[in-house]
Protein backbone atom coordinates (compact mmCIF):
# COMPACT_ATOMS: atom_id res chain seq x y z
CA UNK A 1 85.21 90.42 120.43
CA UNK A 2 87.69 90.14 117.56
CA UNK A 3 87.11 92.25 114.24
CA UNK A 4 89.83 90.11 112.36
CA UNK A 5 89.35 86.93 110.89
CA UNK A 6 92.19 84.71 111.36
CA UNK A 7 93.67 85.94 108.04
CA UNK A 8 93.91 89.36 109.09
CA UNK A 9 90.95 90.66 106.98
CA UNK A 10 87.47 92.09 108.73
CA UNK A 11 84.61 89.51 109.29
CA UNK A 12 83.35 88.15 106.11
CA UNK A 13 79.76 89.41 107.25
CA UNK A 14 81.56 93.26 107.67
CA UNK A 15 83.71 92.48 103.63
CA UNK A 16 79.85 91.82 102.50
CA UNK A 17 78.76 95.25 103.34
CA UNK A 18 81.97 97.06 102.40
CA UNK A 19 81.93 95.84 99.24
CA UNK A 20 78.57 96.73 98.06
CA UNK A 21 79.67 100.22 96.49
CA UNK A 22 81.54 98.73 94.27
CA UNK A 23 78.37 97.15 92.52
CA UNK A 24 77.49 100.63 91.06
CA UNK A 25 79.98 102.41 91.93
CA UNK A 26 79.26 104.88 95.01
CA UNK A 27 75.57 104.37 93.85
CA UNK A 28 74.74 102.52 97.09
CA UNK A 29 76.45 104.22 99.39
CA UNK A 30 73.43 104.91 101.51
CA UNK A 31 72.68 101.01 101.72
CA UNK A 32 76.20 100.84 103.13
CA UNK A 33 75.61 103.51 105.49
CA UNK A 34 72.29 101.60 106.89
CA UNK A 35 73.66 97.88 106.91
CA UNK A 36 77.49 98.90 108.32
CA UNK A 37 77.22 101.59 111.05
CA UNK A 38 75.05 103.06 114.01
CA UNK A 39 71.27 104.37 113.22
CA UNK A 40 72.60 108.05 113.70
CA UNK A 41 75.54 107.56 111.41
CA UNK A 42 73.25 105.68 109.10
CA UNK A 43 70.50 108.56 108.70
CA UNK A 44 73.28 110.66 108.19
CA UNK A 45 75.04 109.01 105.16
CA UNK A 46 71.40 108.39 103.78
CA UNK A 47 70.91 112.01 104.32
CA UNK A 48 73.95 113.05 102.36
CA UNK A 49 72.77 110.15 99.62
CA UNK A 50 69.56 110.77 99.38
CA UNK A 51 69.83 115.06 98.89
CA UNK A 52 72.36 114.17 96.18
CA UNK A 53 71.48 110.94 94.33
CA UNK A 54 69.22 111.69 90.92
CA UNK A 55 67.05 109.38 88.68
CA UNK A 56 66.04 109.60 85.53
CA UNK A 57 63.99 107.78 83.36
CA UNK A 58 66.05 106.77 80.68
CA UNK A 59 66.37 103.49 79.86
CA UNK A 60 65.01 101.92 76.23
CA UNK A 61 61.93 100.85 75.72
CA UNK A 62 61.14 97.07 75.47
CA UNK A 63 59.90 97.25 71.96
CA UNK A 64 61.84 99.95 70.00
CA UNK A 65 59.22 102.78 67.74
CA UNK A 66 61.15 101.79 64.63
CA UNK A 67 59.62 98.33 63.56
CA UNK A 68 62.79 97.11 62.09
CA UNK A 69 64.48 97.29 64.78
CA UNK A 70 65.30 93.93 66.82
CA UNK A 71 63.61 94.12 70.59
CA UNK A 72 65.48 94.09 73.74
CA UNK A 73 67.22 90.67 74.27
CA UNK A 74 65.20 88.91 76.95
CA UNK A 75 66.62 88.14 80.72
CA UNK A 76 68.09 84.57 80.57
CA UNK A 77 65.70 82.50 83.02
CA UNK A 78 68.22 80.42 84.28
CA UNK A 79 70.38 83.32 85.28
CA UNK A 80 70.05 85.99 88.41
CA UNK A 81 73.17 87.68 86.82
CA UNK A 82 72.33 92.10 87.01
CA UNK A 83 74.40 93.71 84.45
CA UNK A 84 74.81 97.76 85.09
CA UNK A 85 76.12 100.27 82.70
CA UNK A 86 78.32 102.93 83.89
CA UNK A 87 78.74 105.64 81.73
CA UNK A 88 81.43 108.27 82.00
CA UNK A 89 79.82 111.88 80.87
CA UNK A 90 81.45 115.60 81.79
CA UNK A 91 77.63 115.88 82.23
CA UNK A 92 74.65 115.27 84.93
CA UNK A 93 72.53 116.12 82.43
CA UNK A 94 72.07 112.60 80.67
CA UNK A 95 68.61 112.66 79.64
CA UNK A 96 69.74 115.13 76.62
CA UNK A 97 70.71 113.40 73.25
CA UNK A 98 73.74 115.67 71.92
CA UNK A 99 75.45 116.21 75.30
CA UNK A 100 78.55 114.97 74.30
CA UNK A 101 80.23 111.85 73.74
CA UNK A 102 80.93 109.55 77.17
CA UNK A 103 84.76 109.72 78.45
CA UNK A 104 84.04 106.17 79.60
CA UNK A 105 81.99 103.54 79.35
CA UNK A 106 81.70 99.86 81.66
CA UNK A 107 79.32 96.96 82.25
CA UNK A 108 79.85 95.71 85.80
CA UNK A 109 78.55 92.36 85.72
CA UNK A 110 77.50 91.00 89.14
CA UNK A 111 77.26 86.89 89.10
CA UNK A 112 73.99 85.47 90.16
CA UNK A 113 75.69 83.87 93.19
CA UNK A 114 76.39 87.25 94.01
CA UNK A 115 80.36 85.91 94.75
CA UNK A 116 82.06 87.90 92.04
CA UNK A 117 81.55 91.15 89.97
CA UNK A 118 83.32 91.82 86.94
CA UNK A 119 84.26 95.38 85.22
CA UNK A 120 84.47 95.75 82.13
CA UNK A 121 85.29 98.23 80.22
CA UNK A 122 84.70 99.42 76.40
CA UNK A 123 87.07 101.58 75.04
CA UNK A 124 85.48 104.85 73.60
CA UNK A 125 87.05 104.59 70.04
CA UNK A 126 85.85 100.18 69.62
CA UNK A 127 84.34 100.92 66.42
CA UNK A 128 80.66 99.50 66.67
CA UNK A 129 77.46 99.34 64.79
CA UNK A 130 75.40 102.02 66.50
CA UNK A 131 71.36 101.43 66.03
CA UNK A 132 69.96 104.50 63.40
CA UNK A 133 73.63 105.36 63.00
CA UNK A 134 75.58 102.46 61.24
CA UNK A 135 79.13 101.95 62.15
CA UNK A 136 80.74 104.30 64.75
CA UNK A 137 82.96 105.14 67.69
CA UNK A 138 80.75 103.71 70.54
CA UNK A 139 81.20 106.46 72.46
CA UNK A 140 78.79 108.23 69.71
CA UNK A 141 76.32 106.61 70.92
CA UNK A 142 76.04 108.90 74.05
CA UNK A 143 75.89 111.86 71.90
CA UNK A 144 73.19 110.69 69.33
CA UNK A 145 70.91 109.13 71.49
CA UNK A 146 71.98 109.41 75.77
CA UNK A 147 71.92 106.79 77.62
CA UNK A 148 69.12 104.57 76.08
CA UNK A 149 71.30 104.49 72.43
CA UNK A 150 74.11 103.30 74.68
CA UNK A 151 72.15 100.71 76.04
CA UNK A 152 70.39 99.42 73.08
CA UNK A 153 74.80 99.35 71.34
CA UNK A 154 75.72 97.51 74.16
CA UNK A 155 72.90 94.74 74.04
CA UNK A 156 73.07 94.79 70.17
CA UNK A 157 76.79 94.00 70.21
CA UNK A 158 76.48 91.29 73.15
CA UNK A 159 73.02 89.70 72.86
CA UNK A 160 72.78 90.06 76.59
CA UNK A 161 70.42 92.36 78.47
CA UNK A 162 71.32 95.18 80.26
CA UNK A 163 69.41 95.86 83.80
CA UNK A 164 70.54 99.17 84.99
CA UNK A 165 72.61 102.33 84.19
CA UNK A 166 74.12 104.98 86.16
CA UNK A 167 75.86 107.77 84.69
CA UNK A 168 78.73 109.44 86.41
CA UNK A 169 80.35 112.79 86.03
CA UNK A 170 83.40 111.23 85.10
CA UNK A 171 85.45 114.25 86.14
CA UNK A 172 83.39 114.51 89.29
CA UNK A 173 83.79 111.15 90.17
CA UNK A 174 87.93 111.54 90.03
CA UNK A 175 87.72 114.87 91.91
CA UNK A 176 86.40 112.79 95.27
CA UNK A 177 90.35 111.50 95.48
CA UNK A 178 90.56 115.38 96.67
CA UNK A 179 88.51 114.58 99.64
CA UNK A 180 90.39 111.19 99.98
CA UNK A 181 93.72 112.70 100.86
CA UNK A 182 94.66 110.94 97.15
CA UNK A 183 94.88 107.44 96.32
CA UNK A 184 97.29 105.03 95.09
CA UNK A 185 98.18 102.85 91.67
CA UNK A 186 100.41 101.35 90.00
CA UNK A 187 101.27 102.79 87.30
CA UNK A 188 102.12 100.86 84.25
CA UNK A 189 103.38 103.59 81.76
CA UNK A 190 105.60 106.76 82.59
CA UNK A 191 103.94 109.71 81.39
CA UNK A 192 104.28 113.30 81.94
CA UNK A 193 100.67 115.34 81.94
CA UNK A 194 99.84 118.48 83.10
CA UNK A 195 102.83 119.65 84.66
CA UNK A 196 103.04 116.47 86.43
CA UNK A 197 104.87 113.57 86.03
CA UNK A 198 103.60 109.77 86.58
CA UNK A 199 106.90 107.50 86.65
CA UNK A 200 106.94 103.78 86.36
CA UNK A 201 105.21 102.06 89.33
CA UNK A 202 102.99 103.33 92.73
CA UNK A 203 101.84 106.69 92.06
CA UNK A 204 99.76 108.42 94.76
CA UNK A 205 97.12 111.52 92.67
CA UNK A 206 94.64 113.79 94.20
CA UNK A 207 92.23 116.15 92.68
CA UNK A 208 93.49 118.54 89.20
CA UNK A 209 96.65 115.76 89.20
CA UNK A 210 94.32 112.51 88.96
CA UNK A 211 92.24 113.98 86.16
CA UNK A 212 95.49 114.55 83.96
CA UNK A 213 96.48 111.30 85.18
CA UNK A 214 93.39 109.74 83.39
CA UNK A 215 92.62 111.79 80.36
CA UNK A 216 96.17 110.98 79.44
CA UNK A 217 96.37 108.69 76.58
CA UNK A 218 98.73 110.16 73.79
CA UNK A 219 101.66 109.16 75.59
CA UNK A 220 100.35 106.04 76.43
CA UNK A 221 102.14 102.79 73.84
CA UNK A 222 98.03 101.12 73.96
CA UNK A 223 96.64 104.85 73.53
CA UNK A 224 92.89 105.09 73.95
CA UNK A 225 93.05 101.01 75.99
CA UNK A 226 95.73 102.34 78.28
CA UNK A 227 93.54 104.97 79.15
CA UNK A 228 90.87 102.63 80.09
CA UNK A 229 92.84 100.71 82.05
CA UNK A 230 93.97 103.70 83.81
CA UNK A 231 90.06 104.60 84.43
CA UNK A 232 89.61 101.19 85.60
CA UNK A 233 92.19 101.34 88.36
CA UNK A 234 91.62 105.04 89.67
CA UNK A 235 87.88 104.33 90.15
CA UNK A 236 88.94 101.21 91.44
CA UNK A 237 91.28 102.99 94.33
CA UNK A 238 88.44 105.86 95.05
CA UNK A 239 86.33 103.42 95.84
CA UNK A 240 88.61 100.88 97.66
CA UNK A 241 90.11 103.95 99.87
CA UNK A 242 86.51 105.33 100.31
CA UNK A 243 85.55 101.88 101.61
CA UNK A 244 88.58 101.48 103.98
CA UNK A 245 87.89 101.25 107.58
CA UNK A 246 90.17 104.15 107.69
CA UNK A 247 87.57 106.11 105.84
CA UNK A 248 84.36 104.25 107.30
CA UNK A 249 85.52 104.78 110.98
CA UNK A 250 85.87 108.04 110.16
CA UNK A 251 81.85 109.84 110.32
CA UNK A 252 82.54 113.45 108.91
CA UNK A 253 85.23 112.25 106.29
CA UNK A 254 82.51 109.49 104.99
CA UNK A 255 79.63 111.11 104.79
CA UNK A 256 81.76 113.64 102.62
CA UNK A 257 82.93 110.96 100.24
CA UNK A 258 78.97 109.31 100.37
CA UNK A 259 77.47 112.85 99.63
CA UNK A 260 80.22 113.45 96.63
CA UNK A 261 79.96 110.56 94.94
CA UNK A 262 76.23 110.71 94.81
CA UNK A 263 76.45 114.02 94.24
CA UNK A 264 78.28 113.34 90.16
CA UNK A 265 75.99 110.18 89.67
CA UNK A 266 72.37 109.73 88.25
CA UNK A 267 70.81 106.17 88.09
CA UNK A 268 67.69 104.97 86.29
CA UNK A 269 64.39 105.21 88.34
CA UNK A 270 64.17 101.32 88.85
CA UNK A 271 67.11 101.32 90.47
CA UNK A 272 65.10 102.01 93.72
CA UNK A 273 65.75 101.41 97.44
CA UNK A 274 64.23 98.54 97.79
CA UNK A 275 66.14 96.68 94.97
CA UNK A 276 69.45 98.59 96.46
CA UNK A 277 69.09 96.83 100.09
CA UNK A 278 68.05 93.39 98.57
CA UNK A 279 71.21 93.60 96.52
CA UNK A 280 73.36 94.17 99.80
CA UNK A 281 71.67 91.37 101.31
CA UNK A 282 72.03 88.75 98.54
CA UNK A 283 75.96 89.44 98.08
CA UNK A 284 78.46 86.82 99.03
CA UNK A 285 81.34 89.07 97.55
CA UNK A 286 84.73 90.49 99.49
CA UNK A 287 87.06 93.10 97.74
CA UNK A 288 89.40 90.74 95.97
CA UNK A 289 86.41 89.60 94.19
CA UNK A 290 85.94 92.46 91.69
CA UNK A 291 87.48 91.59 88.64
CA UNK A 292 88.60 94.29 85.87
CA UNK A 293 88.28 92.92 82.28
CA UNK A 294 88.55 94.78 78.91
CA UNK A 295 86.49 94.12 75.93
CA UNK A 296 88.18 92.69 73.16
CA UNK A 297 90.21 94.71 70.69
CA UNK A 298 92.32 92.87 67.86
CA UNK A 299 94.32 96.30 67.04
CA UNK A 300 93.93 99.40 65.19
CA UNK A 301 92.44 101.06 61.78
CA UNK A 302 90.98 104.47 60.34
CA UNK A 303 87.28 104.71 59.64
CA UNK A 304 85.86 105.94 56.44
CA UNK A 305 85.83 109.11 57.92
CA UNK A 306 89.68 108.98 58.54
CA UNK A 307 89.06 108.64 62.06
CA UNK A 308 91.53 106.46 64.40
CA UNK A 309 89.21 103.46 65.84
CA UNK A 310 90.14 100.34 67.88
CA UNK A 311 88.74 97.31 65.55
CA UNK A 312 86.33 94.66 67.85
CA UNK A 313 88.40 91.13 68.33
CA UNK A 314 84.99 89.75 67.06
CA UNK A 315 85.52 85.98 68.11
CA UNK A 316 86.36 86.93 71.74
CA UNK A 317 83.87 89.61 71.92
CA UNK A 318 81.16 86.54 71.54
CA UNK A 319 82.97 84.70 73.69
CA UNK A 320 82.63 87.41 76.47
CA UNK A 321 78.87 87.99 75.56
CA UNK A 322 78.29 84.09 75.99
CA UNK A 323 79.97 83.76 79.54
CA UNK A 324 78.28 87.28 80.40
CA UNK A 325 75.03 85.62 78.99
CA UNK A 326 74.86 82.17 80.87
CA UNK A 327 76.63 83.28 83.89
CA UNK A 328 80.07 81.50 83.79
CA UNK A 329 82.57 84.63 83.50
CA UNK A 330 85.06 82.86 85.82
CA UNK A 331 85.69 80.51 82.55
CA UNK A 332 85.94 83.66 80.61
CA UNK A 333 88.67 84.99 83.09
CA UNK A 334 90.09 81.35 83.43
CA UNK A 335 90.98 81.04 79.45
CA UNK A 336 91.61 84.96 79.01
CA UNK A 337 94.00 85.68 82.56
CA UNK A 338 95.15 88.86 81.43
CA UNK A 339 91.35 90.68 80.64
């Protein structure tokens, strides 16, 4: 029987499956394991998953302890859209206020027909109104209050509720292009970091290399949005090279990558198995249907505190929160090509 659709790509039914990591990032990789492969190979990458994988209880409460502040913005009824944070921390630890600021920060939107995801990422220095804390770097709000303060920024800036988080150890994460072999991107801006250098075009990093690649940004003409969209791409090829039926086919050298990426992530405690393997069932998604968007930034300023900040392009910003909010970010994407 053929594995090849007549376009050259695997089934649609075998895309489905393949895809589901990139919903939360590696976080599902034992769901994967048990939809996609044998019963032995599947207790194994659940093995590796399961021995790694951490939650946490740590996301805001409905009602917040101070009285003036707003609640949590409800769920919108007519919408089955899941929104998950992913935060970027050189921590596990996330259930400690005063870790450390996040090295990244995304909302990957999955649509409520479950046929496109969106990731989108906030650039650590968008200067914010942080709850308790007035105006900041949003990244701040990782360091004053974990992961619950960075939920409750997000959903204050965008009116739209946030369903689960998963924090990665951002540096963690990158390292699993070591195990990889290395991956490939296209590289949009020479730079030299390191020791090594990153000319115009497809660059192919691995381990100590890829983390310069990404924590470069003062060479960089966009600076600290470059640097997101470098994030974007390298955790886009980790997990598109970790998905490949190069990789998959390949027992020992996937149940490494499962077991490593679970291994840097921790997830909130509702994110359970059961709602894991009903998202793989419900999605209707194939790779060239994850979308990479950044939040809106009008240009550049100093804070009061003489700090460099990226100002918020206000007017799009509620135009993203809207299409997040009623479920039509193809529109979004439509009107705004270029993220």
């Amino acid at each position: 029987m053929s594995t090849e659709s007549d376009d050259g790509r695997p089934p649609l039914r075998r895309r489905r499956r393949v895809v589901l990591p990139i919903i939360l990032v590696g976080v599902a990789l034992a769901v994967v394991g048990a939809l996609a492969v044998g019963s032995v190979y599947a207790l194994r990458v659940d093995s590796a998953v399961n021995q790694n994988l951490r939650r946490v209880d740590d996301l805001p409460a409905q009602v917040p302890a101070d009285p003036s502040e707003a609640p949590r913005p409800a769920k919108n009824s007519n919408s089955q859209a899941v929104n998950y944070v992913l935060i970027g921390s050189d921590s596990r630890d996330i259930s400690n206020a005063g870790a450390g600021r996040s090295d990244a920060l995304m909302v990957l939107h999955l649509t409520g027909d479950r046929r496109a995801a969106y990731l989108i990422s906030f650039p650590r220095d968008m200067y914010v109104p942080i709850p308790g804390h007035g105006k900041d770097k949003i990244n701040a709000a990782f360091a004053y209050g974990g992961t619950a303060l960075t939920i409750r920024t997000l959903e204050g800036l965008l009116d739209v509720r946030m369903d689960h988080v998963a924090v990665i150890d951002f540096d963690g994460f990158v390292g699993l292009t070591e195990d990889l072999g290395g991956v490939t991107v296209f590289n949009e801006h020479p730079s030299v970091s390191g020791g090594w250098a990153f000319p115009l075009g497809k660059v192919t990093i691995r381990g100590e290399q890829a983390l310069a690649y990404v924590r470069e940004r003062k060479q960089l003409p966009g600076g600290d949005l470059d640097r997101s969209q470098r994030q974007r791409a390298v955790v886009a090829a980790i997990i598109g090279k970790g998905l490949s039926r190069q990789v998959i086919t390949d027992p020992d050298q996937f149940i490494r990558f499962a077991g490593g990426a679970a291994r840097h992530i921790t997830v909130d405690r509702q994110l359970n198995e059961r709602e894991l393997r009903s998202t793989a069932l419900s999605l209707r998604l194939t790779p060239d249907d994850l979308h990479l968007i950044q939040a809106p930034i009008r240009g550049f300023g100093t804070s009061p505190t003489k700090q460099s900040i990226d100002l918020v392009d206000q007017a799009k910003l509620d135009e993203l929160a809207a299409a997040m909010h009623d479920d039509r970010m193809a529109d979004y994407r439509t009107k705004y090509p270029e993220g």
